[in-house]
Protein backbone atom coordinates (compact mmCIF):
# COMPACT_ATOMS: atom_id res chain seq x y z
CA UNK A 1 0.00 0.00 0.00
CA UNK A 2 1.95 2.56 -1.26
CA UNK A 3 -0.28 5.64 -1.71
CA UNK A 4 1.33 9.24 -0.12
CA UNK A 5 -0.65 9.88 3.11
CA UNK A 6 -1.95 13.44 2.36
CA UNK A 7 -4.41 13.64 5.68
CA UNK A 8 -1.72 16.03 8.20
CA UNK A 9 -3.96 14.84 10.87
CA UNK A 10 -2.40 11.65 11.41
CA UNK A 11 0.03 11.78 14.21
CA UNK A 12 2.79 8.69 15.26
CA UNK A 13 0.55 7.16 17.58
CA UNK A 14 -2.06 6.65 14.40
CA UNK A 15 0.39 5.75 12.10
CA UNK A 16 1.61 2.55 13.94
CA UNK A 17 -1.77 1.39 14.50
CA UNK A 18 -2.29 2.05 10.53
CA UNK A 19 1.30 0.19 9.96
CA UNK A 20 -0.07 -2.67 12.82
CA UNK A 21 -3.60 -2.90 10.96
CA UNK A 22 -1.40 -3.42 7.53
CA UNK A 23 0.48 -5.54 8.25
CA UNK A 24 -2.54 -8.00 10.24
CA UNK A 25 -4.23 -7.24 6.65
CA UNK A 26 -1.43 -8.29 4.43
CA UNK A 27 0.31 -10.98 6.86
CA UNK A 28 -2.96 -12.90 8.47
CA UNK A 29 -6.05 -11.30 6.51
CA UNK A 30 -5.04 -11.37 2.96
CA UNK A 31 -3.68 -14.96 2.60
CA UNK A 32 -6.17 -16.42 4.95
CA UNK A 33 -9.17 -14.79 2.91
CA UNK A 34 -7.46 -16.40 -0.40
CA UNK A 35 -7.64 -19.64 1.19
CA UNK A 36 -10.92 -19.27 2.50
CA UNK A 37 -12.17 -17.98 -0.95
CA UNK A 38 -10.86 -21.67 -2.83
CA UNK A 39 -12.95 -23.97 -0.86
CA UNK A 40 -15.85 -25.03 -2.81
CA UNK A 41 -18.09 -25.92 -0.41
CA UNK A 42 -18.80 -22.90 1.95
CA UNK A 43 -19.56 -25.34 4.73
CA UNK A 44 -15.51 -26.19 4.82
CA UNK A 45 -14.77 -21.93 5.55
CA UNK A 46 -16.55 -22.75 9.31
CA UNK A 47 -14.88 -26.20 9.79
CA UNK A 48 -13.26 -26.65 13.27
CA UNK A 49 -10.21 -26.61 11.70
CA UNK A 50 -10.68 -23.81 9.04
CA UNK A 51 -8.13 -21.12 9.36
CA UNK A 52 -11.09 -18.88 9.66
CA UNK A 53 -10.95 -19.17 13.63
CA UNK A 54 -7.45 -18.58 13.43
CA UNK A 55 -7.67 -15.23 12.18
CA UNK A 56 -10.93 -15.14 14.30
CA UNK A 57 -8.75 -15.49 17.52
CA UNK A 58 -5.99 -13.13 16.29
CA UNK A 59 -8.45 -10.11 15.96
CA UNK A 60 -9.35 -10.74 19.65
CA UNK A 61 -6.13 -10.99 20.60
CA UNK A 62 -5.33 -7.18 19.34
CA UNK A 63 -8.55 -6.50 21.44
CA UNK A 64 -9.85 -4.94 18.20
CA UNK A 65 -13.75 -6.69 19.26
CA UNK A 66 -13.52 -4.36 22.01
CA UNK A 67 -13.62 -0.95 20.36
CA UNK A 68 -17.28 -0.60 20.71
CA UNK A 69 -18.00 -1.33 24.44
CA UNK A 70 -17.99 0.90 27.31
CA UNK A 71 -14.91 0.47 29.82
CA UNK A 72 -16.84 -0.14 32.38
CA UNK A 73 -17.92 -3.59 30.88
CA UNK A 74 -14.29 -4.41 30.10
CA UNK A 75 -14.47 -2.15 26.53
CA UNK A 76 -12.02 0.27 24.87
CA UNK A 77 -14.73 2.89 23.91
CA UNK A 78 -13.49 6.57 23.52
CA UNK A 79 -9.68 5.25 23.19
CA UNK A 80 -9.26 5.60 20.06
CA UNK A 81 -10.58 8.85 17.94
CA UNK A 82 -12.49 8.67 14.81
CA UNK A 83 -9.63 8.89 12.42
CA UNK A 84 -7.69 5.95 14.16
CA UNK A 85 -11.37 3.89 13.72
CA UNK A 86 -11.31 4.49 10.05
CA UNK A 87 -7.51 3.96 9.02
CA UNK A 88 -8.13 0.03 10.61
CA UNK A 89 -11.14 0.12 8.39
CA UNK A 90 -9.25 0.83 5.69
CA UNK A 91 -6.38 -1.74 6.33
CA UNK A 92 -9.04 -4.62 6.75
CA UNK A 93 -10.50 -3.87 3.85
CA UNK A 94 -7.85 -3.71 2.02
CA UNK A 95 -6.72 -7.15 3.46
CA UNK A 96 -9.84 -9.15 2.92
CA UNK A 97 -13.61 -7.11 3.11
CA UNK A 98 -15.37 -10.68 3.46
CA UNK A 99 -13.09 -11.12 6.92
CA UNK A 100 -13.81 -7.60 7.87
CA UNK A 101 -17.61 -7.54 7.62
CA UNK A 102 -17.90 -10.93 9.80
CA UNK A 103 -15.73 -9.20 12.58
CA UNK A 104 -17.54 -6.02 12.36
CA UNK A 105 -20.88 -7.56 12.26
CA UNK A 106 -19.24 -9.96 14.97
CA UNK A 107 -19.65 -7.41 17.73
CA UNK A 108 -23.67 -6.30 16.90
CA UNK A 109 -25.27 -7.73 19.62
CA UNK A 110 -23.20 -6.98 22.39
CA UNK A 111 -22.41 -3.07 22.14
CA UNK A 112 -26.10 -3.19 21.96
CA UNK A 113 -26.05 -5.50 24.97
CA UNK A 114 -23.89 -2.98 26.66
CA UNK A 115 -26.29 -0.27 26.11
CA UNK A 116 -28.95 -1.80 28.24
CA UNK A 117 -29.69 -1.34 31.82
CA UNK A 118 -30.35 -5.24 32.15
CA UNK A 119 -27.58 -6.91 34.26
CA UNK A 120 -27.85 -10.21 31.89
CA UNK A 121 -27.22 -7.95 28.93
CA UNK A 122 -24.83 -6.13 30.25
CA UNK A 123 -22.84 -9.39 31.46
CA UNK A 124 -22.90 -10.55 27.91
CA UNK A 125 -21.48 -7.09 26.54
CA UNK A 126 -18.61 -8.58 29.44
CA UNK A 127 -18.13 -11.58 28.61
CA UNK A 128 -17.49 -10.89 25.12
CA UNK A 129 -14.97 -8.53 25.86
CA UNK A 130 -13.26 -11.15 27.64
CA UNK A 131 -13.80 -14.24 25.19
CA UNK A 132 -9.97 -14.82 23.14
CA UNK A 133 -11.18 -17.94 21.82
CA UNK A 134 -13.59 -16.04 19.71
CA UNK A 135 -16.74 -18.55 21.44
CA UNK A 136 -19.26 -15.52 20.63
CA UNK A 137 -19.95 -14.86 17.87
CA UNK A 138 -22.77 -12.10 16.80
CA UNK A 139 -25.06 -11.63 13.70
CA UNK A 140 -27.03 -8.32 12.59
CA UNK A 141 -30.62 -10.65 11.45
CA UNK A 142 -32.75 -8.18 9.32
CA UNK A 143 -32.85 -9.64 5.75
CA UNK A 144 -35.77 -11.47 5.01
CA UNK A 145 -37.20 -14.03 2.36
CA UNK A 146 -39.85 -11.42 1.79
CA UNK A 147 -37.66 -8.51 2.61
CA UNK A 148 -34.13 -7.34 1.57
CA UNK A 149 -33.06 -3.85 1.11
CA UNK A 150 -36.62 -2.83 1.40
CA UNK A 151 -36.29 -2.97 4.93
CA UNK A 152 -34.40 0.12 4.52
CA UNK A 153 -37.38 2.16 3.48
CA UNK A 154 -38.98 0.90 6.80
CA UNK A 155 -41.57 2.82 8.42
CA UNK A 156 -44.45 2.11 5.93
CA UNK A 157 -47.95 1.18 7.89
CA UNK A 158 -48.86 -1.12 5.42
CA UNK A 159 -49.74 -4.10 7.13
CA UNK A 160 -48.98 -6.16 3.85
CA UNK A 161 -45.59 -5.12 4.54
CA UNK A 162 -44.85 -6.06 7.79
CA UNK A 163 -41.55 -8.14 8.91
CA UNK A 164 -41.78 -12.17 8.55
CA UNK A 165 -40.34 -12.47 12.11
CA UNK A 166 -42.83 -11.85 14.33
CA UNK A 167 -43.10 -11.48 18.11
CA UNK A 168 -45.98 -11.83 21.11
CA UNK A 169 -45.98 -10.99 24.33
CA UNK A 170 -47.39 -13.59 26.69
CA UNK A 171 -46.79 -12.89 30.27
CA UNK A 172 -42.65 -12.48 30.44
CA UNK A 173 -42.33 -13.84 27.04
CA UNK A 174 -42.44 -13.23 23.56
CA UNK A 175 -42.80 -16.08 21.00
CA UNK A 176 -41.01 -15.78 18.14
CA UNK A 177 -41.33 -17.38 14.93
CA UNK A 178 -40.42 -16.90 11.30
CA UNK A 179 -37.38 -16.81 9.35
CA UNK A 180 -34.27 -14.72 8.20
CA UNK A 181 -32.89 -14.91 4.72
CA UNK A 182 -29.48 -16.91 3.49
CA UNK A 183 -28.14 -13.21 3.37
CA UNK A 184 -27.46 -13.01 6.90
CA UNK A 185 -23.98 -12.10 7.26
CA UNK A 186 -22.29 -14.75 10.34
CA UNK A 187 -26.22 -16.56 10.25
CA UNK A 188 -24.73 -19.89 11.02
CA UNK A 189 -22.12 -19.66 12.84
CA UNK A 190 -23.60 -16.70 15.20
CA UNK A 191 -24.17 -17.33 18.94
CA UNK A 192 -26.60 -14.45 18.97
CA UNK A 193 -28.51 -12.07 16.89
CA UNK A 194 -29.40 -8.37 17.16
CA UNK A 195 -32.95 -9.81 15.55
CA UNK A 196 -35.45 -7.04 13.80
CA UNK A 197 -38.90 -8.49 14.05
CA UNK A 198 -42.64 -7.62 13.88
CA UNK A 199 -44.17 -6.04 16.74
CA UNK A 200 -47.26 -4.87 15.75
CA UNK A 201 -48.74 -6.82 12.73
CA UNK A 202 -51.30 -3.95 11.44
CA UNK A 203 -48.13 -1.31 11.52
CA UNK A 204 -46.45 -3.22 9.16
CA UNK A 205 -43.08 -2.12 8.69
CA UNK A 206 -43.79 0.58 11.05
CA UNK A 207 -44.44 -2.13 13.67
CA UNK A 208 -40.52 -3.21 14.38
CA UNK A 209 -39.08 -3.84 17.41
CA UNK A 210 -35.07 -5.09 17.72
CA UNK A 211 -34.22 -7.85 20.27
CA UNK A 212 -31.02 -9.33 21.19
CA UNK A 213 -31.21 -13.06 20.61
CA UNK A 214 -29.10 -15.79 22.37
CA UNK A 215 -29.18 -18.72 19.29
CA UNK A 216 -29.21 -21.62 21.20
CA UNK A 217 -32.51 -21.25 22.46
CA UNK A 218 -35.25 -24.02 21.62
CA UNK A 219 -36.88 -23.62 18.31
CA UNK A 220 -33.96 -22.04 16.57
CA UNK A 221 -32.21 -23.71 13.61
CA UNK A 222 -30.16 -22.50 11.06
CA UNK A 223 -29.40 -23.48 7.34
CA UNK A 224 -26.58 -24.39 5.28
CA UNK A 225 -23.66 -22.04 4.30
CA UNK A 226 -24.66 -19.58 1.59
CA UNK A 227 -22.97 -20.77 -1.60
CA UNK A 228 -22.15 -17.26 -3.47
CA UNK A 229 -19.59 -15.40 -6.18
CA UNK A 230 -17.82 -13.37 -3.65
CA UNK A 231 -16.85 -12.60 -0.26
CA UNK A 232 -16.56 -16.42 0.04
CA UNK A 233 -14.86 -15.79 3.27
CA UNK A 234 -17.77 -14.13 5.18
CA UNK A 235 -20.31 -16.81 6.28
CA UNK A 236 -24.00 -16.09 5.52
CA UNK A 237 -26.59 -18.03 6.01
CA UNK A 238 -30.96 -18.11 6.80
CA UNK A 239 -32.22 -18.43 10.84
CA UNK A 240 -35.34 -20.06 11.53
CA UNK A 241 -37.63 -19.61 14.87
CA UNK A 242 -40.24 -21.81 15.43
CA UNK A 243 -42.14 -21.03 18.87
CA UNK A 244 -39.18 -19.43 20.28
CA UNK A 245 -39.53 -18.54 23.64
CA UNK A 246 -37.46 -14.73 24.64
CA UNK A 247 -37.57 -13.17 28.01
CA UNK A 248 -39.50 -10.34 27.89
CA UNK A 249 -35.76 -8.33 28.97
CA UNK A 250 -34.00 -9.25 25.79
CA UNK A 251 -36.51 -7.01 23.74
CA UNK A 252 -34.04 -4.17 23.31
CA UNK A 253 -36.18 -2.00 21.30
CA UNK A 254 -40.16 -2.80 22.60
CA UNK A 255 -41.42 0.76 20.99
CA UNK A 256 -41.78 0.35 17.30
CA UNK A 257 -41.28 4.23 16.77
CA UNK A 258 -37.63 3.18 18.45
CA UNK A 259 -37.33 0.46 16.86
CA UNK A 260 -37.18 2.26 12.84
CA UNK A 261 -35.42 4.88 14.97
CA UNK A 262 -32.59 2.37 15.77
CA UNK A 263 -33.05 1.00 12.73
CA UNK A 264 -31.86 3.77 10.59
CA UNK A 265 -29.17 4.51 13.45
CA UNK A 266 -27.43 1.14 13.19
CA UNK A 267 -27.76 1.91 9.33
CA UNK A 268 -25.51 4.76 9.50
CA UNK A 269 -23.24 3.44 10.93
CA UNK A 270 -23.12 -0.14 9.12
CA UNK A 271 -22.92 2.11 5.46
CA UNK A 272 -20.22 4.50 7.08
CA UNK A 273 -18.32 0.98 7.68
CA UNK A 274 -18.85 -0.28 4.43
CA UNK A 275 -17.25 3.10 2.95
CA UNK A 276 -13.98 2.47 5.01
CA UNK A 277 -13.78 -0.79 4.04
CA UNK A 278 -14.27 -0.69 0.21
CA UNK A 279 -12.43 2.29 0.10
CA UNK A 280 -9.45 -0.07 1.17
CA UNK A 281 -10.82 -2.63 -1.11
CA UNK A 282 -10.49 0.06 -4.63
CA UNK A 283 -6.65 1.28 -2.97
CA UNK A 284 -5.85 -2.41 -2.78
CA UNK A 285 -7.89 -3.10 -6.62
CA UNK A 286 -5.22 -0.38 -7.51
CA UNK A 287 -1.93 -0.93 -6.18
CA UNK A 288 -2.29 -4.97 -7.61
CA UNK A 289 -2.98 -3.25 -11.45
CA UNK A 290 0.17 -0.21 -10.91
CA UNK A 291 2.31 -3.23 -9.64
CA UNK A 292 1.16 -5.48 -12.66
CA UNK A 293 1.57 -2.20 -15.24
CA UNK A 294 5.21 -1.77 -14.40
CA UNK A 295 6.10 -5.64 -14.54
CA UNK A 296 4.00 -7.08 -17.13
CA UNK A 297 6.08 -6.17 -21.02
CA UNK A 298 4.25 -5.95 -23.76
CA UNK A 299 5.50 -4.54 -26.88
CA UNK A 300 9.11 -4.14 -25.81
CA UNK A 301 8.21 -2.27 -22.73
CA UNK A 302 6.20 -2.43 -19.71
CA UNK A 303 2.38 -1.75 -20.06
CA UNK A 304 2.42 1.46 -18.09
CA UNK A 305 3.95 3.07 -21.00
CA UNK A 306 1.35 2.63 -22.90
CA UNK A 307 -0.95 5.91 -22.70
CA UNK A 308 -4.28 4.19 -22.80
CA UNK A 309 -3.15 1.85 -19.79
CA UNK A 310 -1.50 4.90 -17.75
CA UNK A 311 -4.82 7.00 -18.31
CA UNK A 312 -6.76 3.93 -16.42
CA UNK A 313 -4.33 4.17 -13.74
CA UNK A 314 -4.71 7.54 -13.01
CA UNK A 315 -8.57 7.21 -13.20
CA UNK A 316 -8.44 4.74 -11.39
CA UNK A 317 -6.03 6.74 -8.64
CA UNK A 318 -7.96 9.88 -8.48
CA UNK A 319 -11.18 7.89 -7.56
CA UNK A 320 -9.41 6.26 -5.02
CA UNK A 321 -8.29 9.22 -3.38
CA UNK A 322 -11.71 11.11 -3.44
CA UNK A 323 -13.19 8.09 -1.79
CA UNK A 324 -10.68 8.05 1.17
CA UNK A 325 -10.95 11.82 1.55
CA UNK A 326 -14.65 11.22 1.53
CA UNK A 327 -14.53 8.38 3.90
CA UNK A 328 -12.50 10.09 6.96
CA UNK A 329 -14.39 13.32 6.38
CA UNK A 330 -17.43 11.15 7.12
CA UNK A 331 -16.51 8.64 9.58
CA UNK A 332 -15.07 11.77 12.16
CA UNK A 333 -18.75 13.84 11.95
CA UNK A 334 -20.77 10.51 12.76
CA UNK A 335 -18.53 9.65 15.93
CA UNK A 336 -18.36 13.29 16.61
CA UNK A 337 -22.28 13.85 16.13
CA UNK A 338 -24.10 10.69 17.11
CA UNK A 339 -26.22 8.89 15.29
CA UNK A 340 -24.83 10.60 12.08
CA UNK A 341 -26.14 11.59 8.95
CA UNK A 342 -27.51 9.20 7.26
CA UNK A 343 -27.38 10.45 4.00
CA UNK A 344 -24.22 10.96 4.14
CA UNK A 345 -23.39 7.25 5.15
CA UNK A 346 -24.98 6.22 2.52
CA UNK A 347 -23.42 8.85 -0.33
CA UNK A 348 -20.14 7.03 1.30
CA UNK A 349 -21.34 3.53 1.30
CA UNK A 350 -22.48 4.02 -2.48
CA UNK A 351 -19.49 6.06 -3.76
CA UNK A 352 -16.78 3.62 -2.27
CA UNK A 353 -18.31 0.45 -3.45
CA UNK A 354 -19.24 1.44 -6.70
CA UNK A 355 -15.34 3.31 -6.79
CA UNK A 356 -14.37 -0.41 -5.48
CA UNK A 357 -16.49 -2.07 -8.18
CA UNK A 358 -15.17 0.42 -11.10
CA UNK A 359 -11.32 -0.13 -9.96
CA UNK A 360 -11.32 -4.01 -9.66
CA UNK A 361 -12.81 -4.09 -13.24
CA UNK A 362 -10.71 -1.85 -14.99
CA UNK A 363 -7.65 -3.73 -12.85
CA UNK A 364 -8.91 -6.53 -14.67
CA UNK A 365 -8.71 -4.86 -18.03
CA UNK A 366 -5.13 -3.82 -17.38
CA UNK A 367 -4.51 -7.86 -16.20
CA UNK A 368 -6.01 -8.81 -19.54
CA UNK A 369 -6.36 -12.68 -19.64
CA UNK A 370 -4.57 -13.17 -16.71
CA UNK A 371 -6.78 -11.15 -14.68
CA UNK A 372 -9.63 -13.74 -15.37
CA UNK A 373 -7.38 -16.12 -13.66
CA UNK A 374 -7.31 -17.44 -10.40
CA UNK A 375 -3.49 -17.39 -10.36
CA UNK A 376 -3.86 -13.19 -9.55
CA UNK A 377 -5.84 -11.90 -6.87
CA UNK A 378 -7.32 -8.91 -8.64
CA UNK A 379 -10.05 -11.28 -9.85
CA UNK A 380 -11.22 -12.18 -6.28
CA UNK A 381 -11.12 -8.48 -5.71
CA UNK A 382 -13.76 -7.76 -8.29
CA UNK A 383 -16.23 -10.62 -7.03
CA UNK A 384 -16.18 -9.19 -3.67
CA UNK A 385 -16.50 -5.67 -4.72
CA UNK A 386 -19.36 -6.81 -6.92
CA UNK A 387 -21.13 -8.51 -3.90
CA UNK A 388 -20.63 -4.86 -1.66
CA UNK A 389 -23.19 -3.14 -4.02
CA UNK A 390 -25.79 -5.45 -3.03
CA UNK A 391 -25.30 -5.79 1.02
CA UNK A 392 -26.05 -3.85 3.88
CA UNK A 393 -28.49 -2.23 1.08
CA UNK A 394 -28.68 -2.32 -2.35
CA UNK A 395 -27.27 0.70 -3.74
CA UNK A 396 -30.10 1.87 -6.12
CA UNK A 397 -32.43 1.20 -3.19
CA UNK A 398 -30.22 3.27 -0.97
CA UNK A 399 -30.18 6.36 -3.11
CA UNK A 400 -33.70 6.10 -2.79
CA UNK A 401 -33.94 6.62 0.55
CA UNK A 402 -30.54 9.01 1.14
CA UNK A 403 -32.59 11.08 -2.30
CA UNK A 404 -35.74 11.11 1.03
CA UNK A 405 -33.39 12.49 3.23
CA UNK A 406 -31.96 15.65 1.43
């Protein structure tokens, strides 16, 4: 990664977590995510022995699942400022985006855990901090059979509309039953869910309410791997609840008119984390085609001669930089000014994946034939940027609703 750090904000303390975070990316992330991404069946990338948990156990050794949670419950919340939060974003992503998004999505339920008054929450938000072995495992469970990036345009009272998950109250209990999609990023190897569900059937999607979830409780079962084109390395996978019985004190969010409220909030900041990371994603797209342009010799001289080849590259750089200027710019108001602009998240989420998507396939243009092959990473790189304009929101579906918000 060999880009000229123009932000004068970064100081030394920044700079070796940035070198730390590059080199976890390049020496554990990078290699580990090619070897995930070669196993044809998806149900070998969660095998006991799949080098998955290995990297898994590595991130909790740098304590980087902690960044989220209060001290108080064992955290490292408000230790690091926003710009030191983004420039590990960027590293990860630039290392292996599939990895990233499991570990980020990792830690869903239990900051929310540690923003709850219950003890038993709050014990969980603990004991995560405290798990090395990488035992707990979280999942964000919105998508739906029914409902995919729709849910993003939640707070429609049609009752048509409502979610497929659906929860009662009986006494101390709700009962929960229906089912979350195959999208489900960490859906089958999650030990609990930050679960979106239907409240109240005749608000439809008005009527949500967000629960953390515990997985192993009766009634839940989960399906097989998702079997997709990219990010190969990030498990996925559909949750089922059949008469599934939740303490009335793991309903986070009870009030619908919180719940789309909390729903848009952990939207922000999921699309300002997809901006980091595919911005790393389109600077890594790049340096892999510069590298290639100055070896590969075509013609009695190296490719990067060639105008139409060197005009690609610097396309291809000047994106790159307007998306990381855009990214930090973005990433330090949200922290700074909680929840965040949402329309801004998502200008970042769409302009860094689609600047991700745009590198990796001119990077394969510049590859020619041998950026089809499986021999050069650059091909990888384009399947998993191609699979970031559909997640966490689909990106026309997204401008929709950022287009709401201006």
């Amino acid at each position: 990664m060999g880009y000229l750090e123009l932000d004068d904000r970064i100081d030394e303390e920044q700079r070796a977590v940035q070198e730390m975070s590059r080199r976890f990316a390049m020496e554990v992330m990078r290699p580990a995510g090619i070897e995930l991404d070669k196993l044809s069946d998806p149900a070998d990338v969660i095998a006991e022995d799949s080098v998955l948990w290995d990297v898994y156990r590595k991130v909790r050794e740098l304590e980087l699942h902690k960044a989220s949670i209060p001290k108080e419950l064992g955290g490292l919340q408000g230790e690091r400022d926003p710009l030191t939060g983004v420039l590990i974003a960027e590293q990860m992503g630039y290392g292996d985006p599939g990895l990233a998004i499991s570990f980020g999505v990792s830690n869903f339920p239990f900051r929310f855990a540690a923003m709850s008054q219950e003890p038993e929450l709050q014990q969980l938000a603990r004991d995560y901090c405290e798990d090395s072995k990488a035992e707990m495992i979280g999942c964000w469970a919105l998508t739906e059979p029914e409902h995919g990036s729709d849910w993003i345009l939640a707070g429609s009272e049609d009752p048509k509309c409502g979610p497929s998950v659906k929860a009662v109250l009986k006494g101390d209990e709700y009962i929960l039953n229906g089912q979350k999609a195959a999208w489900v990023s960490n859906g089958t190897i999650a030990t609990h869910a930050v679960l979106h569900l239907g409240l109240d059937s005749k608000r439809g999607m008005g009527g949500t309410g967000i629960a953390i979830v515990p997985l192993d409780l009766p009634g839940i079962t989960k399906g097989k791997p998702l079997n997709k084109i990219g990010q190969r390395a990030l498990n996925q996978g559909e949750i089922f609840f059949e008469e599934v019985r939740l303490p009335k004190k793991f309903m986070f969010v009870a009030d619908p008119d919180m719940g789309t409220y909390m729903g848009q909030s952990i939207l922000t900041g999921a699309n300002s984390g997809m901006a980091a990371l595919f911005a790393g994603l389109a600077q890594a797209a790049y340096d892999e085609s510069l590298k290639y342009a100055k070896e590969r010799v075509q013609g009695g001289v190296p490719i990067f001669e060639h105008k139409n080849v060197k005009l690609k590259l610097f396309d291809m750089f000047v994106k790159c930089e307007a998306a990381r200027a855009y990214v930090r710019r973005l990433s330090r108001y949200n922290v700074l000014n909680p929840p965040g602009s949402l329309q801004h998240a998502i200008a970042g989420k769409v302009l860094c994946t689609e600047t991700a998507f745009h590198v990796a396939s001119e990077a394969i243009t510049i590859f020619g034939g041998n950026g089809l092959s499986k021999e050069y990473v650059i091909e990888k790189m384009f399947r998993d940027a191609r699979a970031s304009m559909i997640e966490d929101g689909e990106n026309g579906v997204l401008a929709l609703k950022g287009a709401s918000l201006l």
